[in-house]
PDB file of N, CA and C in Angstrom:
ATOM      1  N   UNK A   1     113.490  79.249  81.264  1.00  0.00           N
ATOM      2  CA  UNK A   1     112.894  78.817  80.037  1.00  0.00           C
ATOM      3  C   UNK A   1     111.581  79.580  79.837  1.00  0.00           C
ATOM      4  N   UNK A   2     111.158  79.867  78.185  1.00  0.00           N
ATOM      5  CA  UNK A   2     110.191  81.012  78.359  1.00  0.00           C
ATOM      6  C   UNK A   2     109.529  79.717  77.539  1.00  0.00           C
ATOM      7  N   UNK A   3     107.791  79.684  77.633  1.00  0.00           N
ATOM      8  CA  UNK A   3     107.124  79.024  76.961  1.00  0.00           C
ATOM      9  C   UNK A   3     105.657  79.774  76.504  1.00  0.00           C
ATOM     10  N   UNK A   4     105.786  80.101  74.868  1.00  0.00           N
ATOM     11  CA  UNK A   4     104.641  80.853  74.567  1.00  0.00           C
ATOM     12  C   UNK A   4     103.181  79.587  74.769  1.00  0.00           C
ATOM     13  N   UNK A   5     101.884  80.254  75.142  1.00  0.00           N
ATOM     14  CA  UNK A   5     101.012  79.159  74.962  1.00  0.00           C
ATOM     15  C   UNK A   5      99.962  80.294  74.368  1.00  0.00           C
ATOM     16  N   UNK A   6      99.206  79.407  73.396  1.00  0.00           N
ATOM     17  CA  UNK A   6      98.456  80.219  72.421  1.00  0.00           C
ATOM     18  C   UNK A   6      96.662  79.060  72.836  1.00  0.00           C
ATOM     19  N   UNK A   7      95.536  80.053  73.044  1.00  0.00           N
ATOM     20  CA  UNK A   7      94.301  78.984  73.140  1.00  0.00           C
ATOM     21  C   UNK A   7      93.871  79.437  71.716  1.00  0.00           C
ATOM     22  N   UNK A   8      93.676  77.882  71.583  1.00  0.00           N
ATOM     23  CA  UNK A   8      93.221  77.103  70.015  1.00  0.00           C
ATOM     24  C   UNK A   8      91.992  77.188  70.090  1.00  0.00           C
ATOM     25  N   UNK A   9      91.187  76.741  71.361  1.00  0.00           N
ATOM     26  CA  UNK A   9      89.869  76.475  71.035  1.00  0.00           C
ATOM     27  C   UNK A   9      89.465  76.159  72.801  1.00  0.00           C
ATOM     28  N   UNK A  10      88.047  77.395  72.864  1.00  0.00           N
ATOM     29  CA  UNK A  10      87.096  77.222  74.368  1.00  0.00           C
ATOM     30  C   UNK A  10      86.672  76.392  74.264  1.00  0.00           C
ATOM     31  N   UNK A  11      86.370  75.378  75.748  1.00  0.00           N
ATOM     32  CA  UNK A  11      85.191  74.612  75.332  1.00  0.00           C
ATOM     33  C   UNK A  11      84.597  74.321  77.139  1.00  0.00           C
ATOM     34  N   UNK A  12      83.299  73.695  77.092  1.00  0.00           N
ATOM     35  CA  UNK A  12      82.579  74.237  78.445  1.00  0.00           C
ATOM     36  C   UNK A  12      81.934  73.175  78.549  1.00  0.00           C
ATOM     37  N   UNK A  13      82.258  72.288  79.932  1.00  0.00           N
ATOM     38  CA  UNK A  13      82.204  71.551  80.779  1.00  0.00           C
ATOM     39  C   UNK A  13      80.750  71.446  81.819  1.00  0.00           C
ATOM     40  N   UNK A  14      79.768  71.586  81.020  1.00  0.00           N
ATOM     41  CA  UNK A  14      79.129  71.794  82.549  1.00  0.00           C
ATOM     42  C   UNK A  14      78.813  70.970  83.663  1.00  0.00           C
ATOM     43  N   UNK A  15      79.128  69.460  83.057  1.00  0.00           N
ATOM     44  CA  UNK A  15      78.816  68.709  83.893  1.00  0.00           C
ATOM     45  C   UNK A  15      79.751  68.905  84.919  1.00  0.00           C
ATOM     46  N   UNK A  16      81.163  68.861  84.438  1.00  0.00           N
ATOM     47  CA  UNK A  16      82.657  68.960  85.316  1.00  0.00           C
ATOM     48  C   UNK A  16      82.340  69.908  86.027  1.00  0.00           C
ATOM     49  N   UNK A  17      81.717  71.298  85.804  1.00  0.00           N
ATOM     50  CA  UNK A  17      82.229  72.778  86.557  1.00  0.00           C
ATOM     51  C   UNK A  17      81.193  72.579  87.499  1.00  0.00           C
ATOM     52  N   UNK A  18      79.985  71.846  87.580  1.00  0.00           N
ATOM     53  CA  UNK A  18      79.352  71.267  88.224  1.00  0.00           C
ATOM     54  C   UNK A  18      79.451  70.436  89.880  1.00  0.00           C
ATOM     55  N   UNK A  19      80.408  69.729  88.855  1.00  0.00           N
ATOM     56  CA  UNK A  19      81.232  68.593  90.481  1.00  0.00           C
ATOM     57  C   UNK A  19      82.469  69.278  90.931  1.00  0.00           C
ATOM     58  N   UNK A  20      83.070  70.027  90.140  1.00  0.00           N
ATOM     59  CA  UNK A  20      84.966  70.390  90.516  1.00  0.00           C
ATOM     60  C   UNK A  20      84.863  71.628  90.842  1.00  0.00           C
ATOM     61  N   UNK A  21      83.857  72.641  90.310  1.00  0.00           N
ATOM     62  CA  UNK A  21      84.453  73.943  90.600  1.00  0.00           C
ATOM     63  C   UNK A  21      83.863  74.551  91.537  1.00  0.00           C
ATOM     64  N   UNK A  22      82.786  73.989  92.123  1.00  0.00           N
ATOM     65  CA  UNK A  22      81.651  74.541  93.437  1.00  0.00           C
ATOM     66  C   UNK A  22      80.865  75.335  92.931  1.00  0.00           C
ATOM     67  N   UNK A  23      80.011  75.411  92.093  1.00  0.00           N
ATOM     68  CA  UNK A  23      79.847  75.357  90.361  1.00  0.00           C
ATOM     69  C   UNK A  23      80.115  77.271  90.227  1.00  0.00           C
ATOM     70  N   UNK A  24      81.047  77.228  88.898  1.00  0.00           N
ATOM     71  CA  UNK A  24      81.223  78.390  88.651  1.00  0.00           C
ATOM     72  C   UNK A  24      79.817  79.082  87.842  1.00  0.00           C
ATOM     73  N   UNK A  25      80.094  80.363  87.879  1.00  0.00           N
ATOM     74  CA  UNK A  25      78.897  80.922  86.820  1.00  0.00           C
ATOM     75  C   UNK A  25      79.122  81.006  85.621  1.00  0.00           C
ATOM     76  N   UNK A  26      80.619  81.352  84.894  1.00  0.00           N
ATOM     77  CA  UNK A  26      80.988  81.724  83.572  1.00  0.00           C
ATOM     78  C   UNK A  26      82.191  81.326  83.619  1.00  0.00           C
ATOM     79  N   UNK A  27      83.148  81.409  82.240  1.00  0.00           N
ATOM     80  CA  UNK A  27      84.210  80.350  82.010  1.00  0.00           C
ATOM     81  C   UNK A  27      85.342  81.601  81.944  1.00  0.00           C
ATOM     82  N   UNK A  28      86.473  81.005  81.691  1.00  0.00           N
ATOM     83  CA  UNK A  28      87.162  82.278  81.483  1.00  0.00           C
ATOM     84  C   UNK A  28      87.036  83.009  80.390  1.00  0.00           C
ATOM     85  N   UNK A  29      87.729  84.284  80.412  1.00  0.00           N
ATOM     86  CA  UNK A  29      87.698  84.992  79.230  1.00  0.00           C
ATOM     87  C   UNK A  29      88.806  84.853  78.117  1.00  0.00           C
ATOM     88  N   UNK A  30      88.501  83.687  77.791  1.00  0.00           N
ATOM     89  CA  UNK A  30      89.663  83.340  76.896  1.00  0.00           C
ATOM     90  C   UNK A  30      89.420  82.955  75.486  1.00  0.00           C
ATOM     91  N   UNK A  31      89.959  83.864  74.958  1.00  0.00           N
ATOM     92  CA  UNK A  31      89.445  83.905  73.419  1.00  0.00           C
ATOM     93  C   UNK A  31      90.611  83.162  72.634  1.00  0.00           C
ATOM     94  N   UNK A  32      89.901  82.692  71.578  1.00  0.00           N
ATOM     95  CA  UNK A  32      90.527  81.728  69.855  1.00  0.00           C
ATOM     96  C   UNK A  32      91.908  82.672  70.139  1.00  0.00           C
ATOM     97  N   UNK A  33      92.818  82.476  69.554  1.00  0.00           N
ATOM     98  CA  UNK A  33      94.198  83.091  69.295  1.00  0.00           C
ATOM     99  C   UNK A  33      95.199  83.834  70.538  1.00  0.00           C
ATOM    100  N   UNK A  34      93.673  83.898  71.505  1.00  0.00           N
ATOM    101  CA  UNK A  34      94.799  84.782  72.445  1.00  0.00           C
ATOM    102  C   UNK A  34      95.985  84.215  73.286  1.00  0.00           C
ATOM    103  N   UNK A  35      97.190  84.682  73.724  1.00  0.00           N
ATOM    104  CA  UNK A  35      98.523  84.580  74.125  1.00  0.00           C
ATOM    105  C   UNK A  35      99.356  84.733  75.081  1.00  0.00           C
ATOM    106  N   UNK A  36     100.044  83.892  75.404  1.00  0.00           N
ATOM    107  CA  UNK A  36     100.471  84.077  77.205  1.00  0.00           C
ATOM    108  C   UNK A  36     101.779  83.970  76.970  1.00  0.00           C
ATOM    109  N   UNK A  37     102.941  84.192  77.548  1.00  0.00           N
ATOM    110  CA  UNK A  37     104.111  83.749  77.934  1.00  0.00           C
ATOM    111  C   UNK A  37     104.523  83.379  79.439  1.00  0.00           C
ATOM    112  N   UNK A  38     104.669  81.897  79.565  1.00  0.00           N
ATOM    113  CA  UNK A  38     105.289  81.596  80.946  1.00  0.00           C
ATOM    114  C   UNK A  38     106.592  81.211  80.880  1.00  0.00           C
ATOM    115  N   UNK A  39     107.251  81.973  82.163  1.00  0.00           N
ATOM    116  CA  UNK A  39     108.915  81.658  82.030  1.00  0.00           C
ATOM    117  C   UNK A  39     108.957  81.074  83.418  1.00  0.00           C
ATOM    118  N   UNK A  40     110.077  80.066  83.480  1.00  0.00           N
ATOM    119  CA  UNK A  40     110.352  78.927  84.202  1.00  0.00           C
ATOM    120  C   UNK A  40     108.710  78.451  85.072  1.00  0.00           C
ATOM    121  N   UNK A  41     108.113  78.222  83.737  1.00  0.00           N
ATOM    122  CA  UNK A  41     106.735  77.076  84.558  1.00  0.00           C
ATOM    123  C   UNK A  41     105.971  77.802  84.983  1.00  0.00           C
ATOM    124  N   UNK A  42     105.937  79.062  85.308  1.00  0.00           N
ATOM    125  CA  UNK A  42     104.825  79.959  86.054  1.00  0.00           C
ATOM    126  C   UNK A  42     104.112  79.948  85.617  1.00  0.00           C
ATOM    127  N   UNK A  43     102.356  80.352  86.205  1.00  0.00           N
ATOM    128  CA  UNK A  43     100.923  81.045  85.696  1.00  0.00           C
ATOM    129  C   UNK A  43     101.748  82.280  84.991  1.00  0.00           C
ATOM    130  N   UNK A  44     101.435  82.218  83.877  1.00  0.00           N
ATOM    131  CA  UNK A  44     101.421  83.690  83.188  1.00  0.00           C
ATOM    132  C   UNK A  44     100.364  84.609  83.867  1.00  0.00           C
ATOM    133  N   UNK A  45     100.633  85.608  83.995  1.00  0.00           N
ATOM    134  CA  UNK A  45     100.319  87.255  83.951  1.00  0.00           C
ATOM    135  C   UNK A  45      98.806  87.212  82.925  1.00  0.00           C
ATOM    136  N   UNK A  46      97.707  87.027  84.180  1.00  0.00           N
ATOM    137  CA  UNK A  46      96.612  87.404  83.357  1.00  0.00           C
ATOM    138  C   UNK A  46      95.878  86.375  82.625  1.00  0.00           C
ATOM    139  N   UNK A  47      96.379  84.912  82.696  1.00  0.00           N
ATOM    140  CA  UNK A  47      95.532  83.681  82.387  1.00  0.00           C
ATOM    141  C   UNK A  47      94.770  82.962  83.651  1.00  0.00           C
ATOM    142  N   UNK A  48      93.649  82.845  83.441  1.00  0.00           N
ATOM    143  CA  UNK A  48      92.811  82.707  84.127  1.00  0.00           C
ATOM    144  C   UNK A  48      93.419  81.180  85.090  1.00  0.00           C
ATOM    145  N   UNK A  49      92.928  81.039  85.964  1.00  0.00           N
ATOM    146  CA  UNK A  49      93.370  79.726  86.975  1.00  0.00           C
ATOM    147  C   UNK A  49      92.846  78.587  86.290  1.00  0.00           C
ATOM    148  N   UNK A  50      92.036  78.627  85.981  1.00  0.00           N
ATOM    149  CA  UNK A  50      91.249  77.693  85.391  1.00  0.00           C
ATOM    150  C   UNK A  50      91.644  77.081  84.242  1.00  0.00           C
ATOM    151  N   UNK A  51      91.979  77.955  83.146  1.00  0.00           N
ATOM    152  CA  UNK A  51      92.886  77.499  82.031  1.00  0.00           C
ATOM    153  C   UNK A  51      93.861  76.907  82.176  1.00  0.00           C
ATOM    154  N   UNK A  52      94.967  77.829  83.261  1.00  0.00           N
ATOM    155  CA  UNK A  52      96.051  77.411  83.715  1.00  0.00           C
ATOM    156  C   UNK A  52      96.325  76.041  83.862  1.00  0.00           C
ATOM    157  N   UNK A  53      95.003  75.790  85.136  1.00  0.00           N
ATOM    158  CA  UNK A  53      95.387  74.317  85.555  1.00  0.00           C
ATOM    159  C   UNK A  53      95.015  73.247  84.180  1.00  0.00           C
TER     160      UNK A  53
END
């Protein structure tokens, strides 16, 4: 199964990235419109972990 996923909209956590992420410095690079395809459930190719999860 192929599943396109499209990000609608960044948004930044600092309290969260704070307690969960061992605090990161910057968010991903994930811009308004940009586009992934995952087939059978996988991390797409090039989306950040973070988004992912």
């Amino acid at each position: 199964m192929k599943v396109r996923i499209t990000a609608i909209r960044q948004t930044v956590y600092p309290d969260l990235m704070a307690k969960y992420e061992n605090p990161i410095e910057h968010t991903c690079g994930v811009t308004e419109g940009q586009q992934w395809l995952s087939v059978d459930g996988k991390q797409p190719e090039g989306m950040c972990p973070s988004a992912w999860s």
